[in-house]
Each structure stands twice: as structure tokens, then as C-alpha cells.
C-alpha atoms as a PDB file:
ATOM      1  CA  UNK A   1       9.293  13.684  17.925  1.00  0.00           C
ATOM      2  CA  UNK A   2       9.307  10.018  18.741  1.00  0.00           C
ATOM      3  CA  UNK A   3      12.481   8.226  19.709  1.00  0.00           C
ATOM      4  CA  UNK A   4      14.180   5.450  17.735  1.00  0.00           C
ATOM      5  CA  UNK A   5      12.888   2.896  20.261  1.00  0.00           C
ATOM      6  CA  UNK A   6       9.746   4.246  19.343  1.00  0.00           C
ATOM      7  CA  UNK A   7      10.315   3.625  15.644  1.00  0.00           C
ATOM      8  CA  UNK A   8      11.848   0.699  16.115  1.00  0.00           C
ATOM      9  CA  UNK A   9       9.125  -0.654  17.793  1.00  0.00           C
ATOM     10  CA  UNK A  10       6.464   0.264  15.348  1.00  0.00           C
ATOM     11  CA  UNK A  11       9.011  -1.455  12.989  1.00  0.00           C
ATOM     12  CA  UNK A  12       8.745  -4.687  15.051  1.00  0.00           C
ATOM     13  CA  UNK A  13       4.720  -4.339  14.877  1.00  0.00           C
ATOM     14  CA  UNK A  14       4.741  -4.049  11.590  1.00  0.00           C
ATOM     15  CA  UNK A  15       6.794  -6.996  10.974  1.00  0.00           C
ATOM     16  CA  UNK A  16       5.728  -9.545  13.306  1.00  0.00           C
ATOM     17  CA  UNK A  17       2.339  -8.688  11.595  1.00  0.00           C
ATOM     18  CA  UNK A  18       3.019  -9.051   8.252  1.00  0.00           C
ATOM     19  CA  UNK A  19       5.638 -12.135   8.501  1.00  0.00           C
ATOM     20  CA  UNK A  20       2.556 -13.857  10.732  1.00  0.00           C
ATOM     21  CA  UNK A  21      -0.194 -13.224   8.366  1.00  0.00           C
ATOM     22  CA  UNK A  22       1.637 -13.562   4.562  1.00  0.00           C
ATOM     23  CA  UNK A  23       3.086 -16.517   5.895  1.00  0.00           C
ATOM     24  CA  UNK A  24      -0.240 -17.752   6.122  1.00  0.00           C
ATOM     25  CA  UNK A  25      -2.324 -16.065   3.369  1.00  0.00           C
ATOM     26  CA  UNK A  26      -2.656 -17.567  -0.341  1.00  0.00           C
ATOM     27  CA  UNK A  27      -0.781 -14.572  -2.720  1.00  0.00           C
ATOM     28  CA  UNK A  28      -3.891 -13.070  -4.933  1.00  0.00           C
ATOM     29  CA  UNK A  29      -3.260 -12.315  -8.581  1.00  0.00           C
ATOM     30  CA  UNK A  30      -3.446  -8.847  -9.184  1.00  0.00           C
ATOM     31  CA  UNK A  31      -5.826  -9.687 -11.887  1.00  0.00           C
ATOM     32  CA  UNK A  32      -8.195  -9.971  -9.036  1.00  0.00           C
ATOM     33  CA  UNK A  33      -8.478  -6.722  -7.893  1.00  0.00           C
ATOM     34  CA  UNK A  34     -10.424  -3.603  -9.334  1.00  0.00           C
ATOM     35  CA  UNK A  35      -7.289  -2.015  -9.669  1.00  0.00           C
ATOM     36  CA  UNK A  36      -6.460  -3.916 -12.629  1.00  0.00           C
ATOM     37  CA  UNK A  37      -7.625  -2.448 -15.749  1.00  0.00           C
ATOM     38  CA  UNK A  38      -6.006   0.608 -14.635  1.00  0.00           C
ATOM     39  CA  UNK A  39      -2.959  -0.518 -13.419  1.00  0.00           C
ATOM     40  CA  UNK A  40      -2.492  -3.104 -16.085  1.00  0.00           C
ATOM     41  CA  UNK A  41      -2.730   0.005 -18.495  1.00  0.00           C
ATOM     42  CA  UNK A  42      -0.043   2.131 -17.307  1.00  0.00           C
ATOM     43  CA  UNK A  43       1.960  -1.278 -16.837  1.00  0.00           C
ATOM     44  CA  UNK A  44       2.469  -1.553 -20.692  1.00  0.00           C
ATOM     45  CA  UNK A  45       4.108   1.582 -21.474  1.00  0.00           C
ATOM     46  CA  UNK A  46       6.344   0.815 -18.393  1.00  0.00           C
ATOM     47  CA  UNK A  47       9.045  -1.633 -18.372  1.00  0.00           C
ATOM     48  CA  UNK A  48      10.877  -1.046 -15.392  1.00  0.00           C
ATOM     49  CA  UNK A  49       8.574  -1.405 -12.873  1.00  0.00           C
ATOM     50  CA  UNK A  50       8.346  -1.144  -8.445  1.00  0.00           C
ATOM     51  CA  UNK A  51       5.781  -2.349  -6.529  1.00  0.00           C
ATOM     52  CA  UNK A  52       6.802  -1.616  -2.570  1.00  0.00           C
ATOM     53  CA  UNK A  53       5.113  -3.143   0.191  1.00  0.00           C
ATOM     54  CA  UNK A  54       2.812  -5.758  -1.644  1.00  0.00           C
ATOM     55  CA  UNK A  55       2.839  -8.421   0.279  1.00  0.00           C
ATOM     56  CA  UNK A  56       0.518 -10.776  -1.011  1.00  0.00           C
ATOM     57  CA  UNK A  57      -1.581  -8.873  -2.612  1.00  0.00           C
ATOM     58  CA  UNK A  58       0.476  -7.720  -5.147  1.00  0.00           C
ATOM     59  CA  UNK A  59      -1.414  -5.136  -7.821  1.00  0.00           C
ATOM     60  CA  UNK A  60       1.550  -4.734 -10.756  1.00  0.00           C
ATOM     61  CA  UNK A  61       1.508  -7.954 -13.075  1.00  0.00           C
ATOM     62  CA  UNK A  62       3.935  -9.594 -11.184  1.00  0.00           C
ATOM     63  CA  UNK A  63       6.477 -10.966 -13.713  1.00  0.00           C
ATOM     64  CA  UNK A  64       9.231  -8.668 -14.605  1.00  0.00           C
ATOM     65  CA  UNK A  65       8.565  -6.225 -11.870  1.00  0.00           C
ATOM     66  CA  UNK A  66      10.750  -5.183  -8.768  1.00  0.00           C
ATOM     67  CA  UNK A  67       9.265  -5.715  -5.033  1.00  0.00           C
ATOM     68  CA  UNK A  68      10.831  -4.540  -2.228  1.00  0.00           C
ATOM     69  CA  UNK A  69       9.149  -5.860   1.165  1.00  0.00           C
ATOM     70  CA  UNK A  70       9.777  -6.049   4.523  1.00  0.00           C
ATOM     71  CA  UNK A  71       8.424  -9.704   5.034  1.00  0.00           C
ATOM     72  CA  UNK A  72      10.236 -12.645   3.197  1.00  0.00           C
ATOM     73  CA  UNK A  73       7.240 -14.866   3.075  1.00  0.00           C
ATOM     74  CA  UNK A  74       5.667 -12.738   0.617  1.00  0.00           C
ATOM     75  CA  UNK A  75       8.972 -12.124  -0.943  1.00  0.00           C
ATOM     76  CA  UNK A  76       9.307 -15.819  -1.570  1.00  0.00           C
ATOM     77  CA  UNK A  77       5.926 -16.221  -3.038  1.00  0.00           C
ATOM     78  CA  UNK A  78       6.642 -12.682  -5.239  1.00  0.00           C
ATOM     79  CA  UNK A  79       9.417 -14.567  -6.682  1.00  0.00           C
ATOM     80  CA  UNK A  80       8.077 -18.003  -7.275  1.00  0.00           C
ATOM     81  CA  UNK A  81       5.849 -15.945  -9.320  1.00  0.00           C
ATOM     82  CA  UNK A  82       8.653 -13.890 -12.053  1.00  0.00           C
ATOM     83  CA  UNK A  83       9.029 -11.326  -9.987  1.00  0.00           C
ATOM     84  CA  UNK A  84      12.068  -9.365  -9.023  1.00  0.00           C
ATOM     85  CA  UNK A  85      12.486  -9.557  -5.219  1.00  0.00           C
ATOM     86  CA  UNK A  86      14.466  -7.558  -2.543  1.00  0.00           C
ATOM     87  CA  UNK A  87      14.209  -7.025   1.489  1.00  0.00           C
ATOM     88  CA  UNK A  88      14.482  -3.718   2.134  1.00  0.00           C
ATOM     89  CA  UNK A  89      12.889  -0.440   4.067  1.00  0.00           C
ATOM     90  CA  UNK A  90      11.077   2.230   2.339  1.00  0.00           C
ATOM     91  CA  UNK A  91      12.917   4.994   3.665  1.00  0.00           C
ATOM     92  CA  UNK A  92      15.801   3.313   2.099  1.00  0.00           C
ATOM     93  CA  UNK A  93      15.056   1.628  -1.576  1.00  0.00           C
ATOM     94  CA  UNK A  94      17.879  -0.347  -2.902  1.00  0.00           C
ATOM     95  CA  UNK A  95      18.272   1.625  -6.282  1.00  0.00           C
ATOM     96  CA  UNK A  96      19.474   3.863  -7.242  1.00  0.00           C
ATOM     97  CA  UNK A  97      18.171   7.172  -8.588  1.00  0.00           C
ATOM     98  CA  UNK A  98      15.662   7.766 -11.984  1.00  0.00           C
ATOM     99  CA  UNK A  99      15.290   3.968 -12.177  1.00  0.00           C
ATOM    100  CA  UNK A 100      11.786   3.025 -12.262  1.00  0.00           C
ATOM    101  CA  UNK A 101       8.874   4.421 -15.303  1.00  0.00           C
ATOM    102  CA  UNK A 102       5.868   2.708 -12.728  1.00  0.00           C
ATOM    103  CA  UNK A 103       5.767   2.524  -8.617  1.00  0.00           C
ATOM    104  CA  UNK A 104       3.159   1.578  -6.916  1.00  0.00           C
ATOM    105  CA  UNK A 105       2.673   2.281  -3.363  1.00  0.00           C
ATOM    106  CA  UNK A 106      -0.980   1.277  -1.643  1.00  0.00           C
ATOM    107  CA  UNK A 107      -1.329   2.032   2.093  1.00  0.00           C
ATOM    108  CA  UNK A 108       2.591   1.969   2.598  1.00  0.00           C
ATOM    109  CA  UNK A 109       3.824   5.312   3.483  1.00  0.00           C
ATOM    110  CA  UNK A 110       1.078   5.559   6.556  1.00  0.00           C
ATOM    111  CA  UNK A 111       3.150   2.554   8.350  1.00  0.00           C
ATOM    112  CA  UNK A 112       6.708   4.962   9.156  1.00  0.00           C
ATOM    113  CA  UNK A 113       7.416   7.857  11.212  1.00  0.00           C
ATOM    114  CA  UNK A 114       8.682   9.115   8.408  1.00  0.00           C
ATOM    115  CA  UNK A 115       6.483   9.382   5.852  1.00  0.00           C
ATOM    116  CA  UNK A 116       7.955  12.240   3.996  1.00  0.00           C
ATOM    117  CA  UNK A 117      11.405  10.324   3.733  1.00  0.00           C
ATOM    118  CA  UNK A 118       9.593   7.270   2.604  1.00  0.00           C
ATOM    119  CA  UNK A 119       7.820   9.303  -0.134  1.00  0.00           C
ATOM    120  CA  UNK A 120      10.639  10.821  -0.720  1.00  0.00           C
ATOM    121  CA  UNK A 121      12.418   7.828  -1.791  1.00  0.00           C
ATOM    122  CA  UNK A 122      10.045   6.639  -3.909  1.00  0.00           C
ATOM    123  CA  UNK A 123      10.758   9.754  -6.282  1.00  0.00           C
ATOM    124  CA  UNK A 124      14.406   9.485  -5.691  1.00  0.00           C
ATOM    125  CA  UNK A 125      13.984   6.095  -7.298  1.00  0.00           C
ATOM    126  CA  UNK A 126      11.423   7.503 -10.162  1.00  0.00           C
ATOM    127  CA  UNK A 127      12.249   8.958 -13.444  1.00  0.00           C
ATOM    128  CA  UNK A 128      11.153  12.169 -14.294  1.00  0.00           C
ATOM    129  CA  UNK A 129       7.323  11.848 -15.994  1.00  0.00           C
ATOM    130  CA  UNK A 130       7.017   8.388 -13.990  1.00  0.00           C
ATOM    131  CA  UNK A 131       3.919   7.491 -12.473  1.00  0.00           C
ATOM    132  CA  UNK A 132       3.472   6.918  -9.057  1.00  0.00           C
ATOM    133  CA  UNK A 133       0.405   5.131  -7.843  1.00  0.00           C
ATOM    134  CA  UNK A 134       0.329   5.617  -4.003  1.00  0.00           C
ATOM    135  CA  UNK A 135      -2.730   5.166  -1.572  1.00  0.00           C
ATOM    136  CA  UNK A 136      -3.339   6.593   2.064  1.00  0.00           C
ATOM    137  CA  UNK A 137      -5.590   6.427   4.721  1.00  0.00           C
ATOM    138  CA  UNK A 138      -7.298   9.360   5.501  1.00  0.00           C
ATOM    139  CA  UNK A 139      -8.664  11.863   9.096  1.00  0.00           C
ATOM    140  CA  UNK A 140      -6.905  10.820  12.367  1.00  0.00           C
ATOM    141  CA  UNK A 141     -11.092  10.834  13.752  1.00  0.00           C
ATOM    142  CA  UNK A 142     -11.430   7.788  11.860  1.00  0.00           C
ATOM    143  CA  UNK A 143      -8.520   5.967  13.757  1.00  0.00           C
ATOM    144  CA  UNK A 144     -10.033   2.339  14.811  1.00  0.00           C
ATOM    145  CA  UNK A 145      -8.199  -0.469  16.146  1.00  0.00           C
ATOM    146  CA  UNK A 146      -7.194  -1.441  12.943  1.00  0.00           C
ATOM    147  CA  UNK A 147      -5.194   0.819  12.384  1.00  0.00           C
ATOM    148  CA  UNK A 148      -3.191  -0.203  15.234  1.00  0.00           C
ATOM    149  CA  UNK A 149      -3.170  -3.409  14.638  1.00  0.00           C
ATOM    150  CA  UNK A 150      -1.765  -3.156  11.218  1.00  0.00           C
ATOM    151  CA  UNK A 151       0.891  -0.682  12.141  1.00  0.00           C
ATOM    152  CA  UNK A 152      -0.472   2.298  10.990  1.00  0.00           C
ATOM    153  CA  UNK A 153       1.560   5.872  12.267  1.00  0.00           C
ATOM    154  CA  UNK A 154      -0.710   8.396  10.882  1.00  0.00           C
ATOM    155  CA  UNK A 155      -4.219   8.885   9.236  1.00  0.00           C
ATOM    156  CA  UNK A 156      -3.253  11.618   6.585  1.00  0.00           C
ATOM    157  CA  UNK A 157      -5.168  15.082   6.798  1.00  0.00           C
ATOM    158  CA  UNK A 158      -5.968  16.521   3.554  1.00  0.00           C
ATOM    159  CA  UNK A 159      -4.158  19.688   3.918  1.00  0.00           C
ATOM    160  CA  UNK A 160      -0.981  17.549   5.310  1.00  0.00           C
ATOM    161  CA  UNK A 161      -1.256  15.224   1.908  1.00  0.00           C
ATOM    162  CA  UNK A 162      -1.806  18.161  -0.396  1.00  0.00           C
ATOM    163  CA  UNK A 163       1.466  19.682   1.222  1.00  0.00           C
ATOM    164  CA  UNK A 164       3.597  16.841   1.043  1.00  0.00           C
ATOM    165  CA  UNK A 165       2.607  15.915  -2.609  1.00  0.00           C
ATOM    166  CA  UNK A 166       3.439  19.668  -3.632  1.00  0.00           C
ATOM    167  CA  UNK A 167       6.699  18.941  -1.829  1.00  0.00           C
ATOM    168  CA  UNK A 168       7.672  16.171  -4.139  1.00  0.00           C
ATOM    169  CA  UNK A 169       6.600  17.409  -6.954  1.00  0.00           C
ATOM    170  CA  UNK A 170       4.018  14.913  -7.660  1.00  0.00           C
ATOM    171  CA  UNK A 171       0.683  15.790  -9.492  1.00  0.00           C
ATOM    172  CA  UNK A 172      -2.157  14.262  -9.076  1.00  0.00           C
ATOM    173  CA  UNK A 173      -3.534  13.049 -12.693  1.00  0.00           C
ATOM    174  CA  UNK A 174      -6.296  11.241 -11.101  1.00  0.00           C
ATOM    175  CA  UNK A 175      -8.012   9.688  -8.226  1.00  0.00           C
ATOM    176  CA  UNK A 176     -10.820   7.763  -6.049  1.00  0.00           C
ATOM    177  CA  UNK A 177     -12.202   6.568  -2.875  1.00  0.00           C
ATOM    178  CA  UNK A 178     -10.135   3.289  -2.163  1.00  0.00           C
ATOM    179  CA  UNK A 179     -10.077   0.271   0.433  1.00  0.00           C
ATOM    180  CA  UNK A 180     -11.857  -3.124   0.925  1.00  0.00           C
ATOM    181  CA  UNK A 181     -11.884  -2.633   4.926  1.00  0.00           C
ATOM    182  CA  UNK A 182     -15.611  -3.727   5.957  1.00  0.00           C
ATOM    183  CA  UNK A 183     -18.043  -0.306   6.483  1.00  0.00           C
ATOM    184  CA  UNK A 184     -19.102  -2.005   9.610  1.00  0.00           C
ATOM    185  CA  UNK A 185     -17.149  -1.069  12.433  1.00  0.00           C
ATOM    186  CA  UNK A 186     -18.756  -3.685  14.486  1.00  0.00           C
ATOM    187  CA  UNK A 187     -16.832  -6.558  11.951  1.00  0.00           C
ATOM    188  CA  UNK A 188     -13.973  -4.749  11.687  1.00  0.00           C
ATOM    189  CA  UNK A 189     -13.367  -4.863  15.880  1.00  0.00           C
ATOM    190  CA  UNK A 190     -14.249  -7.974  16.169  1.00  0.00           C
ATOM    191  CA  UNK A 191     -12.175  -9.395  13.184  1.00  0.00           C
ATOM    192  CA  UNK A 192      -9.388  -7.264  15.060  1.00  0.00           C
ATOM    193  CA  UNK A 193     -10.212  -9.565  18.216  1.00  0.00           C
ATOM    194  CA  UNK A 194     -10.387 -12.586  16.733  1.00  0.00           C
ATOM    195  CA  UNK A 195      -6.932 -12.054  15.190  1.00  0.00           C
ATOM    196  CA  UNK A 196      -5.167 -11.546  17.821  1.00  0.00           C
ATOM    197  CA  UNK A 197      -6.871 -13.678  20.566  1.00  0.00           C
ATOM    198  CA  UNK A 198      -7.558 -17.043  17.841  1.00  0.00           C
ATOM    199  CA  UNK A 199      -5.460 -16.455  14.436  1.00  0.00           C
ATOM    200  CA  UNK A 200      -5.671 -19.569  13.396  1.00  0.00           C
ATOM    201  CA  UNK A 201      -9.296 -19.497  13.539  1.00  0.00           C
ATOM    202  CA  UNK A 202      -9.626 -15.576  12.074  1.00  0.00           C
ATOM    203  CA  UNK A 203      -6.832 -16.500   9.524  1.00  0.00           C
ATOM    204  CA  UNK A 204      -9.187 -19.199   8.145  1.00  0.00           C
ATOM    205  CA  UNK A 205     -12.243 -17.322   7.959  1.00  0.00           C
ATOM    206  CA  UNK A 206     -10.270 -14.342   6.545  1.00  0.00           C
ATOM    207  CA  UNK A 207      -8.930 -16.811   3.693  1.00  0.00           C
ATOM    208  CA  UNK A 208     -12.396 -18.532   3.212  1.00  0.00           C
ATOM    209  CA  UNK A 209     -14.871 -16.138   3.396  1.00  0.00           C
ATOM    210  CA  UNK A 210     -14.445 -12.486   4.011  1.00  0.00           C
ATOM    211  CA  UNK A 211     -11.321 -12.143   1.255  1.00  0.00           C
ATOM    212  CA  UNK A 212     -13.658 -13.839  -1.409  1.00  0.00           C
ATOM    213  CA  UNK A 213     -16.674 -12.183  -0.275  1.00  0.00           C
ATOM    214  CA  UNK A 214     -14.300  -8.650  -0.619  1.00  0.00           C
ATOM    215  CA  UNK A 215     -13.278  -9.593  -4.262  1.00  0.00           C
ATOM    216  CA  UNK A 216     -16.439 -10.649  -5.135  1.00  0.00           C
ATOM    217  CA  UNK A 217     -18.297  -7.400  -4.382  1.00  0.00           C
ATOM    218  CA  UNK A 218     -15.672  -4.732  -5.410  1.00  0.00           C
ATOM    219  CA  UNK A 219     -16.786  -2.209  -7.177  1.00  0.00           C
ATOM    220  CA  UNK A 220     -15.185  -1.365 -10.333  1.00  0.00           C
ATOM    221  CA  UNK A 221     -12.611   1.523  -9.750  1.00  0.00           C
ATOM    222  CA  UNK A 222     -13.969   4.587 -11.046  1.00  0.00           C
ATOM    223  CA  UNK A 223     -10.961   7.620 -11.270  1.00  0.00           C
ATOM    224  CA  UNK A 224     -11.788  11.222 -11.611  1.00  0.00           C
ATOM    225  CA  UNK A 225      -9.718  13.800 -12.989  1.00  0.00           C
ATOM    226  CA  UNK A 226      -7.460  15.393 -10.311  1.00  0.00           C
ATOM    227  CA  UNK A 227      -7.675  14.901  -6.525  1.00  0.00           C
ATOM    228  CA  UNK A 228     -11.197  14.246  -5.508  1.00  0.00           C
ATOM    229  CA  UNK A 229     -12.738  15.780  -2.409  1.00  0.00           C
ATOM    230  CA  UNK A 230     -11.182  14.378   0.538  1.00  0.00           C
ATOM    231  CA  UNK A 231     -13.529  15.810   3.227  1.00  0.00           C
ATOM    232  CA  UNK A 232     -15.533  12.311   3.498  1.00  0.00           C
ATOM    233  CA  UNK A 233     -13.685   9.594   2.237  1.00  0.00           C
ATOM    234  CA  UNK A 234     -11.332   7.166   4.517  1.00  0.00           C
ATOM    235  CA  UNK A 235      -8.832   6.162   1.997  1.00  0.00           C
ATOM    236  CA  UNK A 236      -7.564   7.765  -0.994  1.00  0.00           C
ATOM    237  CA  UNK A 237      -5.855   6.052  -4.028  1.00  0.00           C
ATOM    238  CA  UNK A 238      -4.080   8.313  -6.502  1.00  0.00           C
ATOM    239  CA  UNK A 239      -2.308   8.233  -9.599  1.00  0.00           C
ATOM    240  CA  UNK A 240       0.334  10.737  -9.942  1.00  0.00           C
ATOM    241  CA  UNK A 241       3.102  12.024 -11.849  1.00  0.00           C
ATOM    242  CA  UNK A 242       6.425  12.916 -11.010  1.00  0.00           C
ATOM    243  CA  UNK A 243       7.385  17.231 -12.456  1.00  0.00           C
ATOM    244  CA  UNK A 244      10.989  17.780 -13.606  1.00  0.00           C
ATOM    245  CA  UNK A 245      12.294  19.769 -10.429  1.00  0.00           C
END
């Protein structure tokens, strides 16, 4: 078990990360993203809606809907926008219970020792039926520096997610392959590099090329019934839906 140093300092990673690179990131409408036709869809039948962890790259229309981040420059920019912002952990959401009908949770739980606290607390904070839309990283053998950089804990295994869905009470209604990190591992070091040896200089060529050239050749998002195969994927994007206990 690692010590609360230890978690603290991870905290610290995470932050100094995310406060140094939303500070100097333009926010991306979630219009943008592939996710949107989906997540624009379950957005209408939902009117209280969370989106944790967004940063600038928010996928919930932003109007109306509840944030909860750990870096006030996105917060700032979240709010300039109509949307509902708070500071705040997410082991320990500032609502209270059966509040939200929508949550949304992309490649957030991976960045905390405790994952199955910060999971957890996103049902607390879900009504029963409510949909949670949650993505993960997957396979500790495909750990890369970027995942270090960007404060990752954990790579899930698929038996470990399977178990700690089942846990919650969360069913998976559908799923897919997920992520915009570069295939090439080659890019992805050296972006890695550049970022932390010249950020100014990676920071512009992340907002001026590679983030358009990423948006620009998305794929549309393509969800299958159930939890797809796991075995070969690196990231997993699901939507599920929160049982009655």
C-alpha cells in the first residue's frame, strides 16, 4: 500500500500538470469530438448533469452542466462558458447523494490510488438508472512514459475492471476502443520529451498541429452492445448504468 506522501505526491504531479498545460491550451467544444452524437443524446433526457475531470476538453454540452476539476484554469474557462463549476477531488464530490441523471468520467479514475473510492463516488453522487460514461486505460504492459507523465496510477486489467464495475453495480450498456494518443510510440516519447525539456515550444505544436490533426482524423465512435473484448485494445470507453442495490 502506498503512503500518503506517496499519494500526495502523485496529487502534486497531477496538478502541476494539468494547471501548466490548461492554462495554456484553447478549451475545445465538445461538439468537436466523436463523442458527440452519443453523448449529446443521452444529454437530452438528462438535466442534471456531471462532467469530472474535463479540463479543457470538456465532452457534456457545457452550459447547464456541473464540473468538478482539480485545475482552476480550466475551471475558469468551464464557467465563462455556462457551466457549473467547482474545485474539488474525485474521491470526494461536493454533492450530495442521487443527484446527477448523466456523469461523465474519461480517463479520470486511472489518476488516484484509489480508484475504487473515486468510482465509488461517482455512484454515490448518481441516481439510480443514471448513466455513467467512464473511460480507462487498459494492460499495465502497455505502460509508456506517458502515462507517467500525465499522472497515471494504474493501467486497468480486464479482470480488475470487470470486478470493480460488478462492485458498483454498474452495467455496461455499451462500449468501444477509445483514445486520440498517437499509435506511434516513437511520437508519443518524443512529444513526452519535448514537453518537459521545451513546453513552450511542444505546447505550440500541440495547439497548432497535432490537436487539429487528432480532430481532424477521428474516427466516428462506433459502440457495441455490452463490454467489448478487452484483450487488445489500450483504452476502453463505456457507457453504463447504475442497478438499484
Amino acid at each position: 500500500m502506498s503512503s500518503g506522501a506517496e499519494q500526495s505526491g502523485l496529487r502534486q504531479t497531477n496538478q502541476k500538470f494539468y494547471d501548466g498545460l490548461w492554462s495554456k491550451v484553447r478549451l475545445i467544444e465538445p461538439s468537436r469530438f466523436n463523442t458527440w452524437r452519443h453523448f449529446s443524446e443521452y444529454s437530452r433526457n438528462a438535466p442534471e448533469r456531471l462532467e469530472v475531470g474535463a479540463g479543457m476538453r470538456p465532452r457534456l454540452p457545457i452550459e447547464g452542466t456541473h464540473f468538478v476539476d482539480i485545475s482552476e484554469p480550466a475551471l475558469q474557462q468551464l464557467a465563462a462558458k455556462g457551466g457549473v463549476s467547482k474545485a474539488g477531488d474525485i474521491t470526494q464530490l461536493p454533492y450530495a447523494d442521487n443527484t446527477f441523471d448523466l456523469i461523465c468520467a474519461l480517463d479520470i479514475i486511472e489518476h488516484v490510488e484509489a480508484g475504487d473510492v473515486a468510482l465509488a463516488e461517482l455512484c454515490r453522487v448518481a441516481k439510480p438508472g443514471a448513466k455513467l460514461l467512464m473511460s480507462v486505460p487498459l494492460h499495465s504492459s502497455y505502460w509508456t512514459a506517458f502515462d507517467e507523465v500525465v499522472g497515471h496510477y494504474r493501467r486497468y486489467e480486464s479482470e480488475e475492471l470487470s470486478d470493480l464495475l460488478t462492485q458498483n453495480n454498474l452495467q455496461v450498456l455499451h462500449s468501444a476502443g477509445f483514445g486520440m494518443k498517437p499509435k506511434s510510440s516513437v511520437l508519443v516519447n518524443w512529444g513526452m520529451d519535448q514537453l518537459q525539456k521545451n513546453p513552450k515550444r511542444a505546447l505550440r505544436w500541440y495547439n497548432g498541429v497535432f490537436m487539429p490533426l487528432g480532430l481532424f482524423f477521428q474516427k466516428p465512435l462506433s459502440l457495441s452492445e455490452g463490454l467489448v473484448d478487452t484483450s487488445t485494445i489500450a483504452d476502453v470507453l463505456m457507457v453504463c448504468e447504475l442497478q438499484k442495490a
